[in-house]
PDB file of N, CA and C in Angstrom:
ATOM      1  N   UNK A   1     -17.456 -20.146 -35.809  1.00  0.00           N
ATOM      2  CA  UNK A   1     -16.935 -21.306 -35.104  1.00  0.00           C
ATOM      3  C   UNK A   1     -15.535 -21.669 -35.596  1.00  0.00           C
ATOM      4  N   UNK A   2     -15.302 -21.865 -36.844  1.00  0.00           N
ATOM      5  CA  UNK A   2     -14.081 -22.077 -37.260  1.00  0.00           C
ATOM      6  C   UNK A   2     -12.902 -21.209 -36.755  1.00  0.00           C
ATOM      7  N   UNK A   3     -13.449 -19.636 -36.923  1.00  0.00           N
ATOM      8  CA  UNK A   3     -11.989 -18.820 -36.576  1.00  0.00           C
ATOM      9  C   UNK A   3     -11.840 -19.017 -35.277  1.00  0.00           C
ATOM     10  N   UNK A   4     -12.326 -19.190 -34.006  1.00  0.00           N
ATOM     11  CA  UNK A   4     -11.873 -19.403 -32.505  1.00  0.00           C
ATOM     12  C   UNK A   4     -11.710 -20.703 -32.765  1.00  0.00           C
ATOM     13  N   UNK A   5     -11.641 -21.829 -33.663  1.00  0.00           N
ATOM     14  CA  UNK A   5     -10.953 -22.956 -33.531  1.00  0.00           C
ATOM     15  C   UNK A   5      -9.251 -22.395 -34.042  1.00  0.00           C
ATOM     16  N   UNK A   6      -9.524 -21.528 -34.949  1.00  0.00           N
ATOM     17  CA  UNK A   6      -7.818 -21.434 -35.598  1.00  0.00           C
ATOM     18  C   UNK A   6      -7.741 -20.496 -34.709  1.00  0.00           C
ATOM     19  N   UNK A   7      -7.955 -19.953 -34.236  1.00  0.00           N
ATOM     20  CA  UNK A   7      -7.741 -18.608 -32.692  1.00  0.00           C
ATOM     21  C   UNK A   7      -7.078 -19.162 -31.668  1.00  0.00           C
ATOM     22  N   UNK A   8      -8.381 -20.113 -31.137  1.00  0.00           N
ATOM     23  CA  UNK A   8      -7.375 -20.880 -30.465  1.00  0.00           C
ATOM     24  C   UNK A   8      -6.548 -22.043 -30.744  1.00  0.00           C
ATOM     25  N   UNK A   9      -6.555 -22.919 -31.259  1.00  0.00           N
ATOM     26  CA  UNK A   9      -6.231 -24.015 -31.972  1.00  0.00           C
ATOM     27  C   UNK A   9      -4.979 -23.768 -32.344  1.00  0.00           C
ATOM     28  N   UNK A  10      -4.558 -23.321 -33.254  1.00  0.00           N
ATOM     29  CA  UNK A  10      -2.827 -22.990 -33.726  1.00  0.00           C
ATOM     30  C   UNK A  10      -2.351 -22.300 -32.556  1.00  0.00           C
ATOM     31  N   UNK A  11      -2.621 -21.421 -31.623  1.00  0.00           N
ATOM     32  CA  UNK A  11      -1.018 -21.250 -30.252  1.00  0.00           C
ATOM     33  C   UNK A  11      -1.463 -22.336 -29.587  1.00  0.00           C
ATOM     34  N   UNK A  12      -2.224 -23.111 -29.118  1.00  0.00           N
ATOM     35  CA  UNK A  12      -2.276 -24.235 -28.411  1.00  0.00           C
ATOM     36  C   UNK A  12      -1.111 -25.308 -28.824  1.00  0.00           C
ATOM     37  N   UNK A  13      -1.346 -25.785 -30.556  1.00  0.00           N
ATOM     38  CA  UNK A  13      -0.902 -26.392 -30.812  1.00  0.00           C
ATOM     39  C   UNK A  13       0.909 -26.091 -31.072  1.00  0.00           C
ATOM     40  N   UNK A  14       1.124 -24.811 -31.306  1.00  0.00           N
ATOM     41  CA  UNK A  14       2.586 -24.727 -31.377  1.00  0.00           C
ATOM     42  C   UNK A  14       2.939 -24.294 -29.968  1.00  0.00           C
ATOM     43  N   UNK A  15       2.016 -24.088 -29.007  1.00  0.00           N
ATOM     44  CA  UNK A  15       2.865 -24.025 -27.582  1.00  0.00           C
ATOM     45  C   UNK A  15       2.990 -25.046 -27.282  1.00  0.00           C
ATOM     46  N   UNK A  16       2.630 -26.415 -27.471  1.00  0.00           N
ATOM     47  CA  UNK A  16       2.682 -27.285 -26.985  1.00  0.00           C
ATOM     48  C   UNK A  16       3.890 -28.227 -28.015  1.00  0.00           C
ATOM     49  N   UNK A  17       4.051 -28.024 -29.396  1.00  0.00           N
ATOM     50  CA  UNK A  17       4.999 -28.399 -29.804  1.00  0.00           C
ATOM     51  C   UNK A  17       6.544 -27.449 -29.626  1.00  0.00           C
ATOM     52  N   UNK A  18       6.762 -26.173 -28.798  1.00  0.00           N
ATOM     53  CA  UNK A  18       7.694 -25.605 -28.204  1.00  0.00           C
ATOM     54  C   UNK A  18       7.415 -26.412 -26.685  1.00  0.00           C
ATOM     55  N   UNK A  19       7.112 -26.643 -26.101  1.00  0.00           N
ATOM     56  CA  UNK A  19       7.052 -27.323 -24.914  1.00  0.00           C
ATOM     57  C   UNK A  19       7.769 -28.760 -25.301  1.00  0.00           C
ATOM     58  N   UNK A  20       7.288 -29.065 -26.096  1.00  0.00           N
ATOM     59  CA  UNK A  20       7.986 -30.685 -26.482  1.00  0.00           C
ATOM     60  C   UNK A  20       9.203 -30.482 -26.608  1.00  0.00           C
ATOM     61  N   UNK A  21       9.278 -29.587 -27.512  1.00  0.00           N
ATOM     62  CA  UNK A  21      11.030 -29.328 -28.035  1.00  0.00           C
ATOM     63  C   UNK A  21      11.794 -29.109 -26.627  1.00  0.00           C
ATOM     64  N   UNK A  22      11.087 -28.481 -25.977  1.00  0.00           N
ATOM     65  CA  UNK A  22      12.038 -27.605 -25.081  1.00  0.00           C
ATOM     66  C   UNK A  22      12.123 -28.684 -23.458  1.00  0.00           C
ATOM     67  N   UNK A  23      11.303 -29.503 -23.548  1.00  0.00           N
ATOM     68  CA  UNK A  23      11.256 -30.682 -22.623  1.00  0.00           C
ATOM     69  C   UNK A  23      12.515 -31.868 -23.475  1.00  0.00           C
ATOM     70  N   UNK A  24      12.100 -32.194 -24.647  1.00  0.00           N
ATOM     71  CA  UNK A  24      12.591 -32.644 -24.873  1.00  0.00           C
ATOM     72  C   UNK A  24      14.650 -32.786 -24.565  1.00  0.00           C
ATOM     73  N   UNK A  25      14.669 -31.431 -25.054  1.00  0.00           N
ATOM     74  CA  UNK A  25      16.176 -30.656 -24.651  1.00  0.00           C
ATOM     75  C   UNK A  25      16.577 -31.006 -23.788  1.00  0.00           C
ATOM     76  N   UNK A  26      15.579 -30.565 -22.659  1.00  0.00           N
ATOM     77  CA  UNK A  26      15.990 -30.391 -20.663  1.00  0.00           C
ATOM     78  C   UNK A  26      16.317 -32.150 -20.338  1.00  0.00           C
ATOM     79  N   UNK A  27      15.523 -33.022 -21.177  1.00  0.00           N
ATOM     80  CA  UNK A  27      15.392 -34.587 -20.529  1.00  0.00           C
ATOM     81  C   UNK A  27      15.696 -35.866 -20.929  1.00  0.00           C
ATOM     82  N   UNK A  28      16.497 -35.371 -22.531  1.00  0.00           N
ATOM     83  CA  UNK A  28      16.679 -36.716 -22.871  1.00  0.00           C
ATOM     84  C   UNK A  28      18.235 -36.556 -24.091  1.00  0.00           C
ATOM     85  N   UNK A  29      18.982 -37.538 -23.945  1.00  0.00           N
ATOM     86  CA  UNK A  29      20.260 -37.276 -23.855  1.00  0.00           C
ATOM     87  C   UNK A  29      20.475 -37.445 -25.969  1.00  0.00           C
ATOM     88  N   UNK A  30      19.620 -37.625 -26.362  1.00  0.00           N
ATOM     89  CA  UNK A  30      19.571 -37.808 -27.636  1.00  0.00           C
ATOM     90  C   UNK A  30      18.320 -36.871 -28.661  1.00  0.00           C
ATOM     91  N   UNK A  31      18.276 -35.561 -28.012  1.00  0.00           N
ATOM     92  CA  UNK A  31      17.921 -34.515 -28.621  1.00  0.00           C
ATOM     93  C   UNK A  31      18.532 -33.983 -30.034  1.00  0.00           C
ATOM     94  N   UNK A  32      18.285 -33.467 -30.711  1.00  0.00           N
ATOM     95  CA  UNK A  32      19.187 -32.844 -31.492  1.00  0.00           C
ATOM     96  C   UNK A  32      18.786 -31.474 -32.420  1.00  0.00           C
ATOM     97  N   UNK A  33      18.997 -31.820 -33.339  1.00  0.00           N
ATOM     98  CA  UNK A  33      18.878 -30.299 -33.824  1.00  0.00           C
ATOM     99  C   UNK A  33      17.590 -29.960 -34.299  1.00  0.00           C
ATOM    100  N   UNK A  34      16.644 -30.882 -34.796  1.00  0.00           N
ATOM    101  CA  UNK A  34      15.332 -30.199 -34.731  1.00  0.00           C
ATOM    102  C   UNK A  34      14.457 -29.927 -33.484  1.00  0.00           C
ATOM    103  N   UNK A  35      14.865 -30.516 -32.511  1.00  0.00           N
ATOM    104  CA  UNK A  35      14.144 -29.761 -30.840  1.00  0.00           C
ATOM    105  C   UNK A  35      14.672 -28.457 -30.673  1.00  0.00           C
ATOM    106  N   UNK A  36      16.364 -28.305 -30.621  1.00  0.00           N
ATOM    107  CA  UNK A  36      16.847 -26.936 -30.762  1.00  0.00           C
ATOM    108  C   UNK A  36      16.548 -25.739 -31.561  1.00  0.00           C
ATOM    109  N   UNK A  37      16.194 -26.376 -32.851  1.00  0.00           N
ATOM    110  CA  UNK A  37      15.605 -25.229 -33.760  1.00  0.00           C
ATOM    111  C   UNK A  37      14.509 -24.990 -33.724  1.00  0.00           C
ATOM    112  N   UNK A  38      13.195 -25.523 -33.067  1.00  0.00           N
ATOM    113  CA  UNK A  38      11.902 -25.703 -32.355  1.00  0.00           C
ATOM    114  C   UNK A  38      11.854 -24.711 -31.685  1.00  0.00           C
ATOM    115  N   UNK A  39      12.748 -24.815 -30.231  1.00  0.00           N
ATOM    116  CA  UNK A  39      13.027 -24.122 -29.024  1.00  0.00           C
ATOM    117  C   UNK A  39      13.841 -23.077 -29.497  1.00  0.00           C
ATOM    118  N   UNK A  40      14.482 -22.680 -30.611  1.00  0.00           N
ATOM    119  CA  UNK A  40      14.897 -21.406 -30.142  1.00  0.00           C
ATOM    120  C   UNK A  40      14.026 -20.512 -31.201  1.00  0.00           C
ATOM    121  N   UNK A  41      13.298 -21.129 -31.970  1.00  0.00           N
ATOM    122  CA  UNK A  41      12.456 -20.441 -33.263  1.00  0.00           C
ATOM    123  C   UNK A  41      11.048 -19.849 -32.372  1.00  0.00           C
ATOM    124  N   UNK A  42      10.889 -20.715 -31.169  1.00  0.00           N
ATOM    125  CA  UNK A  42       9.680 -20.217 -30.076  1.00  0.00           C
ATOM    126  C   UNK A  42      10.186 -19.290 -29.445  1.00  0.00           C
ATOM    127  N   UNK A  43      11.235 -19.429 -28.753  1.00  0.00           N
ATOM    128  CA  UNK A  43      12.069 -18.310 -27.898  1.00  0.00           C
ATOM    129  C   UNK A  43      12.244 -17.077 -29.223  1.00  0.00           C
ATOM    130  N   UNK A  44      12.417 -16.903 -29.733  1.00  0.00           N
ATOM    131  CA  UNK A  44      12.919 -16.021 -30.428  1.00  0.00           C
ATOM    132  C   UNK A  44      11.465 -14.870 -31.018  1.00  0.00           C
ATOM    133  N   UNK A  45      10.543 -15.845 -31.066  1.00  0.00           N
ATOM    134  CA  UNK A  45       9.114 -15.382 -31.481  1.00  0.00           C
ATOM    135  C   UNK A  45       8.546 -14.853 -30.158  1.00  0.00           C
ATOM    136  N   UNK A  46       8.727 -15.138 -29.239  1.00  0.00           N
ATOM    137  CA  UNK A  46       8.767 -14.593 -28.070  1.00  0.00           C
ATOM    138  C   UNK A  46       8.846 -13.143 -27.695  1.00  0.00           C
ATOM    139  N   UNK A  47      10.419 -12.734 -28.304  1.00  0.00           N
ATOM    140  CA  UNK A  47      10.796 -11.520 -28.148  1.00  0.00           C
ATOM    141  C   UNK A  47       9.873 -10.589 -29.002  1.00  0.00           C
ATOM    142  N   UNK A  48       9.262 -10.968 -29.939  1.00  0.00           N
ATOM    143  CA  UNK A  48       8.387 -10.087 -30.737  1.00  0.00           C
ATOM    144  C   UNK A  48       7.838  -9.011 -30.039  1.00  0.00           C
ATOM    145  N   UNK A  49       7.483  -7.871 -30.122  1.00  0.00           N
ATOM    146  CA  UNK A  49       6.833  -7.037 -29.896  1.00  0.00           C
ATOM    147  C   UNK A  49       5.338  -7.567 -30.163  1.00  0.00           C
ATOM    148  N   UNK A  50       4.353  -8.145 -29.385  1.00  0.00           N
ATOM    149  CA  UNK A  50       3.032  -7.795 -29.849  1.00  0.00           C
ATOM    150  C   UNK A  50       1.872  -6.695 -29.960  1.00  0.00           C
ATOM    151  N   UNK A  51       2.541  -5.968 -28.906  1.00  0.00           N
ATOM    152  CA  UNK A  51       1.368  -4.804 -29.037  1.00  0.00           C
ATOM    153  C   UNK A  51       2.105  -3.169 -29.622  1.00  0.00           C
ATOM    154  N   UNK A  52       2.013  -3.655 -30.866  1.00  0.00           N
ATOM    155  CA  UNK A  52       2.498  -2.528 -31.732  1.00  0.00           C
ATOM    156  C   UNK A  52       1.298  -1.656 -31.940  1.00  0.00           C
ATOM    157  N   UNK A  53       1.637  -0.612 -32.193  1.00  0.00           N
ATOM    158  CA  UNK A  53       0.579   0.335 -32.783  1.00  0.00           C
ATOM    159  C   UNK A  53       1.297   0.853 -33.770  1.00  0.00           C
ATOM    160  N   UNK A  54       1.052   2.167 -34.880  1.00  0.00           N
ATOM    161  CA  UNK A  54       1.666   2.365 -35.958  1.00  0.00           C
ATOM    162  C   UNK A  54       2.379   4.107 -35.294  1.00  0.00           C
ATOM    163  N   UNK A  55       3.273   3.685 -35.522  1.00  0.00           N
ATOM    164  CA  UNK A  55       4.396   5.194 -35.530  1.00  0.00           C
ATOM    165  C   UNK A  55       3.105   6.762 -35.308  1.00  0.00           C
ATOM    166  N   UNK A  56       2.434   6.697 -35.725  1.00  0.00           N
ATOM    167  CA  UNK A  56       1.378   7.971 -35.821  1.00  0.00           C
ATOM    168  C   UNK A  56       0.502   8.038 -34.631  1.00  0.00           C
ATOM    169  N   UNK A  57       0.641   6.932 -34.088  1.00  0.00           N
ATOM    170  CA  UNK A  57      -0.801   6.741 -33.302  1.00  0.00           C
ATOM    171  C   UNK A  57      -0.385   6.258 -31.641  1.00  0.00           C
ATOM    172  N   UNK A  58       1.551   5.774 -32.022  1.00  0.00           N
ATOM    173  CA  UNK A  58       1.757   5.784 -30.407  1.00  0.00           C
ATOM    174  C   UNK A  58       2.319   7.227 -29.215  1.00  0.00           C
ATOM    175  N   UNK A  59       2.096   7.054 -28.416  1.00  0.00           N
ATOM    176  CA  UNK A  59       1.678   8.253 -27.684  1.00  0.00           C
ATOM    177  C   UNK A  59       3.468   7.986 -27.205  1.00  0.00           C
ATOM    178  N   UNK A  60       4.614   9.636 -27.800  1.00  0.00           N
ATOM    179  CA  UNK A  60       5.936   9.564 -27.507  1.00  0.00           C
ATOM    180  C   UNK A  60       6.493   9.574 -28.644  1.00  0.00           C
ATOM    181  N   UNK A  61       5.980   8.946 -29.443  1.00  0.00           N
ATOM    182  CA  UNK A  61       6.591   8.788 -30.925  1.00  0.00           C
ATOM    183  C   UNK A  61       7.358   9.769 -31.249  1.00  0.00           C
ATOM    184  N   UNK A  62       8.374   9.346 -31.891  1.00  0.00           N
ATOM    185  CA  UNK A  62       9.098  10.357 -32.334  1.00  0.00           C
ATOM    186  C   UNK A  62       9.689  10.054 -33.891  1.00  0.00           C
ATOM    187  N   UNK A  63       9.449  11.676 -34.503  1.00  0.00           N
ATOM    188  CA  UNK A  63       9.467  11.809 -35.749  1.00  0.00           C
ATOM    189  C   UNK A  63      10.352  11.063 -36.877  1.00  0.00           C
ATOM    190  N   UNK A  64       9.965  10.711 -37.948  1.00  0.00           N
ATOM    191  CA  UNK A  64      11.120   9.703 -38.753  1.00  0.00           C
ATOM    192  C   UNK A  64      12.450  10.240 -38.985  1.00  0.00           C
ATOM    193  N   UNK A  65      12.670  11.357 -39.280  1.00  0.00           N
ATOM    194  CA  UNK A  65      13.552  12.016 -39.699  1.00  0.00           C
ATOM    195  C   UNK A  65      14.514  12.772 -38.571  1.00  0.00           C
ATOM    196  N   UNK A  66      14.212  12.706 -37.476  1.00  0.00           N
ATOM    197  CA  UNK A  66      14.816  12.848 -36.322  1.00  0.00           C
ATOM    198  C   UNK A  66      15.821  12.816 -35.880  1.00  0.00           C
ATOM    199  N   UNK A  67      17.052  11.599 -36.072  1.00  0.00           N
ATOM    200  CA  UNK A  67      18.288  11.012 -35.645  1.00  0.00           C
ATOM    201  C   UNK A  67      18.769  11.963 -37.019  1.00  0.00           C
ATOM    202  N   UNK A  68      18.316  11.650 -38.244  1.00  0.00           N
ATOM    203  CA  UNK A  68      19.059  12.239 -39.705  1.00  0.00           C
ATOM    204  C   UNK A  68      19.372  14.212 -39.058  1.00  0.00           C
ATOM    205  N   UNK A  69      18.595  14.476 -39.114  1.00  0.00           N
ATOM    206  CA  UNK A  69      18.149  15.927 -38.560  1.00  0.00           C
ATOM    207  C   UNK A  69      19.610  16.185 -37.117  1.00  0.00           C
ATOM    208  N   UNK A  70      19.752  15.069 -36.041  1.00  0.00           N
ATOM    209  CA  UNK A  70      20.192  15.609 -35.241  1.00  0.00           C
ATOM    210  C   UNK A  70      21.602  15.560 -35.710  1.00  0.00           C
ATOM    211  N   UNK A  71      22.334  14.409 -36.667  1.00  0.00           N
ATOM    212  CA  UNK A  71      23.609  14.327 -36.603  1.00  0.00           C
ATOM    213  C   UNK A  71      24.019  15.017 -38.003  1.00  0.00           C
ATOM    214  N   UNK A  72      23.481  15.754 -38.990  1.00  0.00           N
ATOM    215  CA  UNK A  72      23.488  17.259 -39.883  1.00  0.00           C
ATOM    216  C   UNK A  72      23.730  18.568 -38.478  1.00  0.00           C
ATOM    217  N   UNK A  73      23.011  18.642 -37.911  1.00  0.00           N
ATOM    218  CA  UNK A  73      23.376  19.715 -36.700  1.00  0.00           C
ATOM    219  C   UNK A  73      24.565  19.335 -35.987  1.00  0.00           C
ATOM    220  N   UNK A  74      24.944  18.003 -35.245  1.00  0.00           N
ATOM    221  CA  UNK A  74      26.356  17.817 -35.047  1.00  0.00           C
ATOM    222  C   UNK A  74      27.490  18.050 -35.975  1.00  0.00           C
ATOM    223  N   UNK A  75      27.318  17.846 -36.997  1.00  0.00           N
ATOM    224  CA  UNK A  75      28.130  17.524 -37.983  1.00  0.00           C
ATOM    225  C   UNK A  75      28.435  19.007 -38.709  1.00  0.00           C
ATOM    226  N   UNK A  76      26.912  20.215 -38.456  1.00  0.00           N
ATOM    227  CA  UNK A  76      27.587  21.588 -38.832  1.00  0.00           C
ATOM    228  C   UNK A  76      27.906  22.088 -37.838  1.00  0.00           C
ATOM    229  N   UNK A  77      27.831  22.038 -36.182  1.00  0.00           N
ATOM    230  CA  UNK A  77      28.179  22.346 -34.874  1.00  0.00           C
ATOM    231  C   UNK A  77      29.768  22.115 -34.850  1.00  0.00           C
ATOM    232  N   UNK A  78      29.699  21.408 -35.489  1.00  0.00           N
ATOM    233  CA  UNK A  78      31.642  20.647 -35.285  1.00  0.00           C
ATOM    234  C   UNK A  78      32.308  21.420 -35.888  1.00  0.00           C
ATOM    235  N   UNK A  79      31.685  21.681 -37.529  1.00  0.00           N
ATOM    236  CA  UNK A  79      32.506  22.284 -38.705  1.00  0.00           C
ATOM    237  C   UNK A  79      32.398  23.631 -38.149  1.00  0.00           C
ATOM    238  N   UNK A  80      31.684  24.253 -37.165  1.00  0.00           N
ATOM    239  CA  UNK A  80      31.680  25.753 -37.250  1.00  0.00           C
ATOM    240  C   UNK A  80      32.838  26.223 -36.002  1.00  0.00           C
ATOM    241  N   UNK A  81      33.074  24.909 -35.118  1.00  0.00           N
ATOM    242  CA  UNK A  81      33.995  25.218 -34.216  1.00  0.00           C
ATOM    243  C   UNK A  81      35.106  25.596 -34.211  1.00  0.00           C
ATOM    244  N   UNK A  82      35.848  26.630 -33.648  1.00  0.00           N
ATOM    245  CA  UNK A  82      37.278  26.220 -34.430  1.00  0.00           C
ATOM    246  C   UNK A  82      37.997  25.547 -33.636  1.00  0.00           C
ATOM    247  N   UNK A  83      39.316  25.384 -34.457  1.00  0.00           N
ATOM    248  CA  UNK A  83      40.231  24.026 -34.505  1.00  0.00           C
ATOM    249  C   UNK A  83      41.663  24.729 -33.670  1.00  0.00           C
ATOM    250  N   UNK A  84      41.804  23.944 -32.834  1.00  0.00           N
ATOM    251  CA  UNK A  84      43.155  24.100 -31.984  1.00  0.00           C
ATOM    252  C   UNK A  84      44.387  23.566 -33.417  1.00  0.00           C
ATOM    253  N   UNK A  85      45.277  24.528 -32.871  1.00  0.00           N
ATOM    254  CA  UNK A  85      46.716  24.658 -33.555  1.00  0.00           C
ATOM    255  C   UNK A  85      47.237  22.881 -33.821  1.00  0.00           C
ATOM    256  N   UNK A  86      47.717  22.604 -32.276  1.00  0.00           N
ATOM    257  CA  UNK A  86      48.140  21.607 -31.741  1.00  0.00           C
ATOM    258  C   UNK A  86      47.532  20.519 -30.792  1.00  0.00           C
ATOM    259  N   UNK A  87      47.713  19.771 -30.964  1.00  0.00           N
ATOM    260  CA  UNK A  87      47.086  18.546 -29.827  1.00  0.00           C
ATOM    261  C   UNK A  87      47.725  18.946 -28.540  1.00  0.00           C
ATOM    262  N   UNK A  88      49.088  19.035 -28.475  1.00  0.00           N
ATOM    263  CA  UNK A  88      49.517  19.472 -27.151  1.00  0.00           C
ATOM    264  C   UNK A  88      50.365  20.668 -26.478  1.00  0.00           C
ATOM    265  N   UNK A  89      49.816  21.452 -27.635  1.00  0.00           N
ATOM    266  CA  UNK A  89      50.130  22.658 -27.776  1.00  0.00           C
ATOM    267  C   UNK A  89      49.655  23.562 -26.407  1.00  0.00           C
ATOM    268  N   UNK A  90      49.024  23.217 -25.671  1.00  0.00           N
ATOM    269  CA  UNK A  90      48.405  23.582 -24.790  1.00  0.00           C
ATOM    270  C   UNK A  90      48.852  23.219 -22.978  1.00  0.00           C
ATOM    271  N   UNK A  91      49.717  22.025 -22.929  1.00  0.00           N
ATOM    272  CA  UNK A  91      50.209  21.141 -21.901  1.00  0.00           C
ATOM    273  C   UNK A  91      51.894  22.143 -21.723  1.00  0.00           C
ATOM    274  N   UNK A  92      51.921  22.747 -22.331  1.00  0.00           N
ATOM    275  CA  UNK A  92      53.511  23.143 -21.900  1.00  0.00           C
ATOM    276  C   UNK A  92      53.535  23.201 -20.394  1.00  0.00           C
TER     277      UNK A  92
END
C-alpha cells in the first residue's frame, strides 16, 4: 500500500507543483524566480530519456569504442595520402 502511495503520490504531487509554477508564470504579473526555476527544472526533467535500456541490450547499439576506432582510420587514411606540391599549383 505504501509504495503505490509514493508511486503515485510524488508525480502527482510535483506535477501539480510544475503546473503551479508554470500557471503561475502565464497569469500573474509578480512571479519570480522561484516559479521560473520550478518551471524550467520540470521542463528540463522532461527531456529525460525514460525508457533507457543498457547499451548491451538495446537493439542498434553501437559499440563503445567505435567513433575512437573511426577517426585513428581517418587520421591514418589522411597520413597515407599524398600531399599536393602547391595549393594553386594546379589553377594555372
Amino acid at each position: 500500500m505504501t509504495g503505490s502511495i509514493v508511486r503515485w503520490g510524488a508525480p502527482l504531487g510535483l506535477g501539480a507543483l510544475w503546473w503551479w509554477a508554470v500557471l503561475r508564470l502565464a497569469l500573474s504579473p509578480d512571479a519570480g524566480v522561484l516559479e521560473g526555476a520550478v518551471a524550467a527544472g520540470g521542463w528540463g526533467l522532461s527531456l529525460l530519456p525514460v525508457h533507457c535500456v543498457p547499451k548491451v541490450r538495446a537493439a542498434g547499439a553501437l559499440d563503445t569504442g567505435r567513433w575512437r576506432e573511426a577517426w585513428r582510420l581517418a587520421v591514418a587514411t589522411r597520413a597515407s595520402r599524398p600531399r599536393r606540391s602547391g595549393a594553386g599549383s594546379d589553377l594555372s
